[in-house]
C-alpha atoms as a PDB file:
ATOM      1  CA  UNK A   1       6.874 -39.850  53.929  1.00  0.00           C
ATOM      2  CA  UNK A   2       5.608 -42.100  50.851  1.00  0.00           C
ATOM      3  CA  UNK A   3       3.732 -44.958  51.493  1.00  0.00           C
ATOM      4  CA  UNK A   4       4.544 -48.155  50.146  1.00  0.00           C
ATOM      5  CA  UNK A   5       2.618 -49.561  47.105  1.00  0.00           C
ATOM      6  CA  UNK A   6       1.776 -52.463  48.294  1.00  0.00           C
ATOM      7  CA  UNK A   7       0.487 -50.846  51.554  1.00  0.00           C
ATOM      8  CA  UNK A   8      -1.780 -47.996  49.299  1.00  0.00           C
ATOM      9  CA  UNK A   9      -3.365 -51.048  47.137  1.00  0.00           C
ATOM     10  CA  UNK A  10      -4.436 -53.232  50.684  1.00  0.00           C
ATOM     11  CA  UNK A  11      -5.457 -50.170  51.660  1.00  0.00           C
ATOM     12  CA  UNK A  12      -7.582 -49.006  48.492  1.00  0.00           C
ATOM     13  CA  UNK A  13      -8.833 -52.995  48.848  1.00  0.00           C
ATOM     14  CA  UNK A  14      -9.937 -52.741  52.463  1.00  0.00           C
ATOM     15  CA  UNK A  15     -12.221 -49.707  52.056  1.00  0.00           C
ATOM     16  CA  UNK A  16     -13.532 -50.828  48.933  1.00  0.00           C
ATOM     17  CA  UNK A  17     -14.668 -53.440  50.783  1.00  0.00           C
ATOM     18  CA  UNK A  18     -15.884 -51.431  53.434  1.00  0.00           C
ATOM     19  CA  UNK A  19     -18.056 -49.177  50.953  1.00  0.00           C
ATOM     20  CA  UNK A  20     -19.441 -52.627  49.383  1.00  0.00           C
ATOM     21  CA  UNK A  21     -20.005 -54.138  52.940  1.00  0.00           C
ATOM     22  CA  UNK A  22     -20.820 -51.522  55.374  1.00  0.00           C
ATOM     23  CA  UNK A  23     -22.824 -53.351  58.103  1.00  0.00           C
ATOM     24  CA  UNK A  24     -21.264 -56.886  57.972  1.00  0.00           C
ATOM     25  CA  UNK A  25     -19.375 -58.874  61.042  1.00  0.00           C
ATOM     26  CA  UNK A  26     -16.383 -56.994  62.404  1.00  0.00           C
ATOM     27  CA  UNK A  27     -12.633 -58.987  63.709  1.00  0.00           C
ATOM     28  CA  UNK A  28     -11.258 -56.932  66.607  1.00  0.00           C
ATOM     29  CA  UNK A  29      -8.141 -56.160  66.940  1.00  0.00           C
ATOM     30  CA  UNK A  30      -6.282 -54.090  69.454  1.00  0.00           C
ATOM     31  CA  UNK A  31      -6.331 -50.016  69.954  1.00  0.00           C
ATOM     32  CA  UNK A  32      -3.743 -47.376  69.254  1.00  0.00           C
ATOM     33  CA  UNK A  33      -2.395 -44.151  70.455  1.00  0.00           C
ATOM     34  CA  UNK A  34      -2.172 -41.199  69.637  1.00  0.00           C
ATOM     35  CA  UNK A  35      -0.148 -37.726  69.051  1.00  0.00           C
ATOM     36  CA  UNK A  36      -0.521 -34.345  67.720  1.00  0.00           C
ATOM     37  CA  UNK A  37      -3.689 -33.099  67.617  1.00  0.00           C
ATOM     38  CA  UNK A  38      -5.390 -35.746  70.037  1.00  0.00           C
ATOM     39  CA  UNK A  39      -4.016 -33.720  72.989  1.00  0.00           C
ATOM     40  CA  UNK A  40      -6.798 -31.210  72.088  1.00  0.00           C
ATOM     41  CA  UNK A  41      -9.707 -33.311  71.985  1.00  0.00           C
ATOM     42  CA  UNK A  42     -10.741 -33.942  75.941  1.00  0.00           C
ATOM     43  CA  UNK A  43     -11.152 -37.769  76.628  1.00  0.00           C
ATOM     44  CA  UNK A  44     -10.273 -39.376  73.383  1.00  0.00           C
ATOM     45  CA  UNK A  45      -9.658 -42.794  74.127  1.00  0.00           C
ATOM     46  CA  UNK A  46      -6.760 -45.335  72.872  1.00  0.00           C
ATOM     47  CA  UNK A  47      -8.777 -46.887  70.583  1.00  0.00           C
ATOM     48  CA  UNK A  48      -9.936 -43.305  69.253  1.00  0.00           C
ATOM     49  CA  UNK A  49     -13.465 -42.693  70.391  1.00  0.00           C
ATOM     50  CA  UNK A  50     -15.083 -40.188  73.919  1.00  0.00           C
ATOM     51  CA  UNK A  51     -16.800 -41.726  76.625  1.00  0.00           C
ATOM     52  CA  UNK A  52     -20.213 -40.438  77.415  1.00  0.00           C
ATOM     53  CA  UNK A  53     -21.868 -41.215  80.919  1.00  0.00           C
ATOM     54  CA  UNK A  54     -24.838 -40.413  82.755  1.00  0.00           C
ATOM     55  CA  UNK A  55     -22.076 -37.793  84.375  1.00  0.00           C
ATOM     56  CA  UNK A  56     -21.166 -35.735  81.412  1.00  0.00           C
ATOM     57  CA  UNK A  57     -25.127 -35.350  80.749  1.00  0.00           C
ATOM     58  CA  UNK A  58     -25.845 -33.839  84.113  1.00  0.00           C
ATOM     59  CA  UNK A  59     -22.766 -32.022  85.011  1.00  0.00           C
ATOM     60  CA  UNK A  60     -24.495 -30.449  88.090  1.00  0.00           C
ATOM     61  CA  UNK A  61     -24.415 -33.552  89.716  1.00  0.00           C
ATOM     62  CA  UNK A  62     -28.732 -33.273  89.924  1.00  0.00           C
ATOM     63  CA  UNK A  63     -29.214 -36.657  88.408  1.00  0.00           C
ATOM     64  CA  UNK A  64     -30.162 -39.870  90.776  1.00  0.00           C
ATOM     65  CA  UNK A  65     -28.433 -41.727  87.864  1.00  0.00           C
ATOM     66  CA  UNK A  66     -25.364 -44.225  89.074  1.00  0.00           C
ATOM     67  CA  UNK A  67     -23.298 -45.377  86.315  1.00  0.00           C
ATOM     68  CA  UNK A  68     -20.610 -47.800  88.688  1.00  0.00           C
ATOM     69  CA  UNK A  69     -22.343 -50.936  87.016  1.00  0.00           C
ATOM     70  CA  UNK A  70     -23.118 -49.394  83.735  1.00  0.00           C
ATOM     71  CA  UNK A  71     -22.092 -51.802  80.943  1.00  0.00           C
ATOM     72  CA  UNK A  72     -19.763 -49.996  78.284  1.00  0.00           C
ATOM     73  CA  UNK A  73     -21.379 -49.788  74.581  1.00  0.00           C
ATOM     74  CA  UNK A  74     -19.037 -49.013  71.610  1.00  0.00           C
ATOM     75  CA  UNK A  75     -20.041 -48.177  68.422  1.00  0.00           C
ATOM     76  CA  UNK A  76     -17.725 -47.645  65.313  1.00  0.00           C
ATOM     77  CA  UNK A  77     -19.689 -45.122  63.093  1.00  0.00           C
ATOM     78  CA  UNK A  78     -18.609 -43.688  59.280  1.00  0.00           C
ATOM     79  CA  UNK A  79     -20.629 -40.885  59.010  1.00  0.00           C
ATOM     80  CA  UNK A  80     -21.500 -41.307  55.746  1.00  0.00           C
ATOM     81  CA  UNK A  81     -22.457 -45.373  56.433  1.00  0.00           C
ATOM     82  CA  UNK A  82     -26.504 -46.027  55.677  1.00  0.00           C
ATOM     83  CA  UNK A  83     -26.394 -48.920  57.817  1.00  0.00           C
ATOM     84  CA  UNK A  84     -24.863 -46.717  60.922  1.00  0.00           C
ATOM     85  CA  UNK A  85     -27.387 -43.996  60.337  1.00  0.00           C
ATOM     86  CA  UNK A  86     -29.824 -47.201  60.388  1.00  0.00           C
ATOM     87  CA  UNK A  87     -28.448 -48.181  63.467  1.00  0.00           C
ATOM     88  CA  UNK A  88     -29.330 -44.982  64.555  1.00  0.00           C
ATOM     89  CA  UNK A  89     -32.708 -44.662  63.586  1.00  0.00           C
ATOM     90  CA  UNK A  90     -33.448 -48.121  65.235  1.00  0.00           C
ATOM     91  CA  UNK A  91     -31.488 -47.622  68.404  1.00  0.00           C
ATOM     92  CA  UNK A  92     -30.338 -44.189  69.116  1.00  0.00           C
ATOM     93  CA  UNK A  93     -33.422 -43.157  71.052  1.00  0.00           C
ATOM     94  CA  UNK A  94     -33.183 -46.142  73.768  1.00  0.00           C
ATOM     95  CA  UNK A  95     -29.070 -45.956  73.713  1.00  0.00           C
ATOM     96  CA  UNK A  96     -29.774 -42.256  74.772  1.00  0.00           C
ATOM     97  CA  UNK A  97     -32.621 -42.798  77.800  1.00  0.00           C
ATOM     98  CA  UNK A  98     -30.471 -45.931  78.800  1.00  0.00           C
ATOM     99  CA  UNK A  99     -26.916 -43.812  79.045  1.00  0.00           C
ATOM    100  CA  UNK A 100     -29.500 -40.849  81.109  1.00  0.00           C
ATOM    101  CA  UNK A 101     -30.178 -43.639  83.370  1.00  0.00           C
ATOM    102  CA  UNK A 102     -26.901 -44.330  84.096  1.00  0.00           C
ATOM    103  CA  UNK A 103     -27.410 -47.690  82.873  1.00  0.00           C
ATOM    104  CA  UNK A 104     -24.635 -47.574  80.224  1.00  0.00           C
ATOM    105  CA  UNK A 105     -21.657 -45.696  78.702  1.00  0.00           C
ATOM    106  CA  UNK A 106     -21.725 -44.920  74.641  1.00  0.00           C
ATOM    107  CA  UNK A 107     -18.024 -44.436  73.418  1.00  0.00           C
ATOM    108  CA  UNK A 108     -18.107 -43.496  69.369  1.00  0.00           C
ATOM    109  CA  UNK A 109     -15.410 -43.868  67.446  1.00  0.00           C
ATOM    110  CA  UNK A 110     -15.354 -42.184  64.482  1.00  0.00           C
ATOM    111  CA  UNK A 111     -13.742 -43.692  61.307  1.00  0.00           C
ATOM    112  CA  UNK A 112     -13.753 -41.855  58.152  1.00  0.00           C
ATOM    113  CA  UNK A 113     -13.441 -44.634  55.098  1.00  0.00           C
ATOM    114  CA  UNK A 114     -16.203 -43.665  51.982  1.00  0.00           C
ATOM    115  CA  UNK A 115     -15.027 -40.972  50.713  1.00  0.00           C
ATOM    116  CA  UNK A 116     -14.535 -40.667  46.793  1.00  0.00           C
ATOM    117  CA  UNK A 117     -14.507 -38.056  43.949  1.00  0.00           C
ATOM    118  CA  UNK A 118     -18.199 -37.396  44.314  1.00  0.00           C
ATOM    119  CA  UNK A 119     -18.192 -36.686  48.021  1.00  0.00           C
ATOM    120  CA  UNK A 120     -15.791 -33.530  48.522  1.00  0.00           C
ATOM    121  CA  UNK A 121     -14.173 -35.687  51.443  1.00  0.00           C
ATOM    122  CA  UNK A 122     -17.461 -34.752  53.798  1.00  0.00           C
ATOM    123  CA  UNK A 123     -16.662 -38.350  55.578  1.00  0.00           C
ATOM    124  CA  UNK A 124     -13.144 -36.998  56.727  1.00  0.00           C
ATOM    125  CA  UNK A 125     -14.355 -33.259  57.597  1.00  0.00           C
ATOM    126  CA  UNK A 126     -17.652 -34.957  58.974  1.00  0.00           C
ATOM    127  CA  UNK A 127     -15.005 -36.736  61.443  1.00  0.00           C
ATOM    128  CA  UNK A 128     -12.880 -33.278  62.373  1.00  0.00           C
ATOM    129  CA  UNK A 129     -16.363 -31.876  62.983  1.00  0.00           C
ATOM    130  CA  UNK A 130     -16.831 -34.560  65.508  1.00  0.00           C
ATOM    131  CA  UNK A 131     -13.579 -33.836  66.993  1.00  0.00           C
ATOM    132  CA  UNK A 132     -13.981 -29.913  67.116  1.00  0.00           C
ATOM    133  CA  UNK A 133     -17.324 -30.570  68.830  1.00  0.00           C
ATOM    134  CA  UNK A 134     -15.703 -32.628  71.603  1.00  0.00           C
ATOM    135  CA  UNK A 135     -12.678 -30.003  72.049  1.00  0.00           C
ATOM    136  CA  UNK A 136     -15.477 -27.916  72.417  1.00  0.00           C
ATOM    137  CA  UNK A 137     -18.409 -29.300  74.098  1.00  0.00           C
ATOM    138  CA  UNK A 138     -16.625 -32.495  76.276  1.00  0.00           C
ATOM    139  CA  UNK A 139     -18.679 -35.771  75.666  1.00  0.00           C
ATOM    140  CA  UNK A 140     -21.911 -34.575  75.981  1.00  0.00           C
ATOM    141  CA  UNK A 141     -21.217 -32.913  72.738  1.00  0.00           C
ATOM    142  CA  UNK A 142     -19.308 -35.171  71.032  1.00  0.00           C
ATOM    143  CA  UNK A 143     -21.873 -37.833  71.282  1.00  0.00           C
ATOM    144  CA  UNK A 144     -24.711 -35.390  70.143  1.00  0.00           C
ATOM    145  CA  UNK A 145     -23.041 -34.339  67.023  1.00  0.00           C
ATOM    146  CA  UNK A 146     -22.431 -37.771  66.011  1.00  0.00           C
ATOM    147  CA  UNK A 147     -26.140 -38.853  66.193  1.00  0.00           C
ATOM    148  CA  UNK A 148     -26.809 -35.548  64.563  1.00  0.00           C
ATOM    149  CA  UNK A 149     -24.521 -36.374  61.281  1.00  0.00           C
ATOM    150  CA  UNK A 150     -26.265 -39.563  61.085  1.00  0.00           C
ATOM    151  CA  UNK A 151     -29.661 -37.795  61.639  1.00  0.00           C
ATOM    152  CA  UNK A 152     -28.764 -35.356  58.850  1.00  0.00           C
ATOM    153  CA  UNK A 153     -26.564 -37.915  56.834  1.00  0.00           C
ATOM    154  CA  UNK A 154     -27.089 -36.584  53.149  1.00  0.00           C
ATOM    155  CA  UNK A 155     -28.635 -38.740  50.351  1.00  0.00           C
ATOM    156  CA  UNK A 156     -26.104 -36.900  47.671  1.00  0.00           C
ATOM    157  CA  UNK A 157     -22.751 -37.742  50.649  1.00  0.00           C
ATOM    158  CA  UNK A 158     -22.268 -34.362  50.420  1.00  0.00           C
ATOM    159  CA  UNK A 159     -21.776 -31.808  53.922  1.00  0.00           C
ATOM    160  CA  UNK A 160     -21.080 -28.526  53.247  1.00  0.00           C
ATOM    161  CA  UNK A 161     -18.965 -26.796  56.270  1.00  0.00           C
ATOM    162  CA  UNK A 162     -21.893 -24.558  56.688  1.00  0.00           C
ATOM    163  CA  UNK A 163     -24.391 -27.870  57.651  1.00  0.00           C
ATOM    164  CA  UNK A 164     -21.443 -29.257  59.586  1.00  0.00           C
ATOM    165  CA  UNK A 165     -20.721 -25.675  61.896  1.00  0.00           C
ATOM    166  CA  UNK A 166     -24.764 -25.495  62.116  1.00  0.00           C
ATOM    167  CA  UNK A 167     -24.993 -28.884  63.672  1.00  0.00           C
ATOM    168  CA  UNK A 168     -22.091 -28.394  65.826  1.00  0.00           C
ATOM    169  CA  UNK A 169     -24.271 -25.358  67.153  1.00  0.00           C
ATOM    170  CA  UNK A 170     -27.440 -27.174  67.967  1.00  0.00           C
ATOM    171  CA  UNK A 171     -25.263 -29.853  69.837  1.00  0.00           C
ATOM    172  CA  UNK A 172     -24.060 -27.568  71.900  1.00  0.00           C
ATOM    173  CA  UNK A 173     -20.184 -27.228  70.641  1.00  0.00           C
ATOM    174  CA  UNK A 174     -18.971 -23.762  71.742  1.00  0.00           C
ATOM    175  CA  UNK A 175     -18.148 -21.022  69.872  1.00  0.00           C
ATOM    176  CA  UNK A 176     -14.950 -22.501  68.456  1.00  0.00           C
ATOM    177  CA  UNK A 177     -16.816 -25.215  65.965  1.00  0.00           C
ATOM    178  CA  UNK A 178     -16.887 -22.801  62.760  1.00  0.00           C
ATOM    179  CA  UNK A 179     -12.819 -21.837  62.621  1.00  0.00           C
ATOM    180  CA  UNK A 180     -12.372 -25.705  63.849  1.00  0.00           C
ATOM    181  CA  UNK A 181     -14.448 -26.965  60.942  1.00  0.00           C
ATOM    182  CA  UNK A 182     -13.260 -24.744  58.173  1.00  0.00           C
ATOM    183  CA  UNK A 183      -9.579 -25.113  58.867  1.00  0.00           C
ATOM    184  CA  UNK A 184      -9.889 -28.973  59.113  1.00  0.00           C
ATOM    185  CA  UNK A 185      -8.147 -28.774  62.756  1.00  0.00           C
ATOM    186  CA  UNK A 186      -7.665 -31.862  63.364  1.00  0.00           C
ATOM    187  CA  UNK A 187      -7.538 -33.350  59.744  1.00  0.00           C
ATOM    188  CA  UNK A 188      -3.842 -35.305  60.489  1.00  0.00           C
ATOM    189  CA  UNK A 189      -5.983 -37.161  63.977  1.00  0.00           C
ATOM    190  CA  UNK A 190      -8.812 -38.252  61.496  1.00  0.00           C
ATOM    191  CA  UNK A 191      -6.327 -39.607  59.374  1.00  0.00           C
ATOM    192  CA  UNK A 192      -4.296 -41.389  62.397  1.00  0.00           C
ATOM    193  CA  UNK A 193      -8.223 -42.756  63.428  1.00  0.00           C
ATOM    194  CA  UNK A 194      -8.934 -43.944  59.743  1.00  0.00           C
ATOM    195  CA  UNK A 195      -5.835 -45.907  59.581  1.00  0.00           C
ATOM    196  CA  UNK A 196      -5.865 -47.739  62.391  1.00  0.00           C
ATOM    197  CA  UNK A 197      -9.753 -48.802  62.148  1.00  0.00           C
ATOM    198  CA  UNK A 198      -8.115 -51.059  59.403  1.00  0.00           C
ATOM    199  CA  UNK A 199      -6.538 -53.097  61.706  1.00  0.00           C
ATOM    200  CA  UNK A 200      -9.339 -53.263  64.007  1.00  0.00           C
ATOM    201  CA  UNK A 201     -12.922 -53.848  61.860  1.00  0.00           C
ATOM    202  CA  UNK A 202     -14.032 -54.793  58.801  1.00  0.00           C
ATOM    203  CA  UNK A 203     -17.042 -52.501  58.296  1.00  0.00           C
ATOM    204  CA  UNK A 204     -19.528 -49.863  60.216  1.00  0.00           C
ATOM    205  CA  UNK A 205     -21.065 -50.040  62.224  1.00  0.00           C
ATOM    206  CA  UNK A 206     -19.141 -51.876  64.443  1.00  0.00           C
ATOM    207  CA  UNK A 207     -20.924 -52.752  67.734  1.00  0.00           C
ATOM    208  CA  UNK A 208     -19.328 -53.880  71.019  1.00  0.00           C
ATOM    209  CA  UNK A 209     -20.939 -54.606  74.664  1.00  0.00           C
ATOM    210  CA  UNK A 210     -18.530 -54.880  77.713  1.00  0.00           C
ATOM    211  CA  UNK A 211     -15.855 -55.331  75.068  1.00  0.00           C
ATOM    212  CA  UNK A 212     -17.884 -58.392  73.127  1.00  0.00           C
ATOM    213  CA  UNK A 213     -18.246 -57.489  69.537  1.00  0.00           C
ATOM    214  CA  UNK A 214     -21.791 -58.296  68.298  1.00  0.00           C
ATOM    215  CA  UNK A 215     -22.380 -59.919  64.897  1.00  0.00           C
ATOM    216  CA  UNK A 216     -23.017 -57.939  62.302  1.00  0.00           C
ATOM    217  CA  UNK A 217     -25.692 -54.807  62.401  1.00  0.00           C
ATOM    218  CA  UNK A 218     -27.754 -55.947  65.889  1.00  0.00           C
ATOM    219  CA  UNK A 219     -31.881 -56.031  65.734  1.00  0.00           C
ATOM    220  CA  UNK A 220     -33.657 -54.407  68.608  1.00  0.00           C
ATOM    221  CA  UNK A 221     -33.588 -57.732  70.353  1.00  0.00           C
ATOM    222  CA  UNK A 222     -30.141 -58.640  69.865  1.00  0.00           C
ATOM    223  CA  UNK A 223     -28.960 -55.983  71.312  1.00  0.00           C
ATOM    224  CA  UNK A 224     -31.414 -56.023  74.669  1.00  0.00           C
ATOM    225  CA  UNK A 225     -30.188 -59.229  75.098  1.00  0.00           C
ATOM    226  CA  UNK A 226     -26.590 -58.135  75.187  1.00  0.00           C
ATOM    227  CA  UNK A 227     -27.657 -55.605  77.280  1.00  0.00           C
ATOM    228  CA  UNK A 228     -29.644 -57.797  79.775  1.00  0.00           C
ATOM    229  CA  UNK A 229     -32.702 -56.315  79.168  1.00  0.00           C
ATOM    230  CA  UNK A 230     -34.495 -59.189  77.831  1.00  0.00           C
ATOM    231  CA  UNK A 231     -37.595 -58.329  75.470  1.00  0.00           C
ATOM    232  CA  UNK A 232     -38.248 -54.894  77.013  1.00  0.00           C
ATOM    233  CA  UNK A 233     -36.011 -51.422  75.924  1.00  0.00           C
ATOM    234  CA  UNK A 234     -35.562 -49.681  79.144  1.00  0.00           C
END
């Protein structure tokens, strides 16, 4: 089906804004559903992103962790975003011993919107690598492949599928990531994701606390304070 002009030129306008502000205040709006290829990526959320808890780190149940006050952390992430691979670098490390506490939940949802001629669409395959690595590592792998593309984010924006099925094997992502990453599996989902994310924020990354969207890209101590941890990290 053709899209309307008038839809393609907001559309064009939006992420042109998005490339030019990456990292500024985000306007909420409500989540989605979805169809198709969703149904083979366990735990993908209306609003498009996986939940990862204390539980899906420590399957076995061996963990002292209890998650039944944790407070819910969402983070909308374009992998190819310096300012989410920033947010990263600046909070990934306590995000991950907080969520092994049992402290929190992390739920990333993926948005693919900087793509141009340059980049060989690695933000959109960088997103059905995401996918594939949930389908086939649950949560736990999801999440680890998404701080591993921001890890890994390339200066040039360019992911070859070779990088993307590597890191999909060091997070743990089955044996299924290479044919799910070459034949773009779930390429029509990442579109589905992409489009909505219009409606919902205005740039990446987007960062939300118990549902409350922070402003902008949160310092260390912005974010411990939505967190209720006051000047200390964990």
């Amino acid at each position: 089906m053709r899209r309307d002009p008038l839809v393609r030129v907001l559309t064009v306008v939006l992420c042109l804004f998005l490339v030019s502000a990456c990292g500024r205040a985000a306007d909420l709006a409500t989540g989605g559903t979805w169809g198709g290829s969703a149904t083979d990526v366990p735990g993908l959320t209306a609003d498009g992103g996986v939940v990862v808890s204390a539980d899906d780190l420590d399957p076995d149940g061996s963990s002292a962790a209890d998650a039944s006050d944790a407070a819910e952390v969402v983070v909308y992430v374009e992998p190819l975003c310096p300012h989410c691979k920033a947010f990263d670098a600046a909070h990934g490390v306590m995000l991950q011993e907080l969520l092994e506490d049992g402290r929190i939940t992390v739920e990333y949802r993926l948005v693919s919107f900087l793509d141009n001629a340059r980049t060989q669409r690695s933000s959109a395959r960088a997103v059905n690598a995401a996918l594939c690595a949930a389908t086939g590592g649950g949560p736990s792998g999801y999440a680890a492949y998404v701080r591993a593309l921001l890890e890994n984010q390339p200066a040039d924006g360019v992911l070859s599928d070779e990088t993307l099925v590597a890191l999909g094997e060091d997070a743990g992502a089955g044996d299924s990531i290479a044919s799910c990453v070459r034949g773009e599996a779930h390429a029509d989902l990442v579109a589905s994701l992409s489009e909505a994310a219009l409606g919902k924020i205005s740039a990446t990354p987007t960062v939300l606390v118990d549902g409350r969207a922070l402003e902008g890209v949160p310092s260390v101590a912005e974010l411990n304070a939505a967190l209720g941890l006051g000047a200390h990290t964990v």
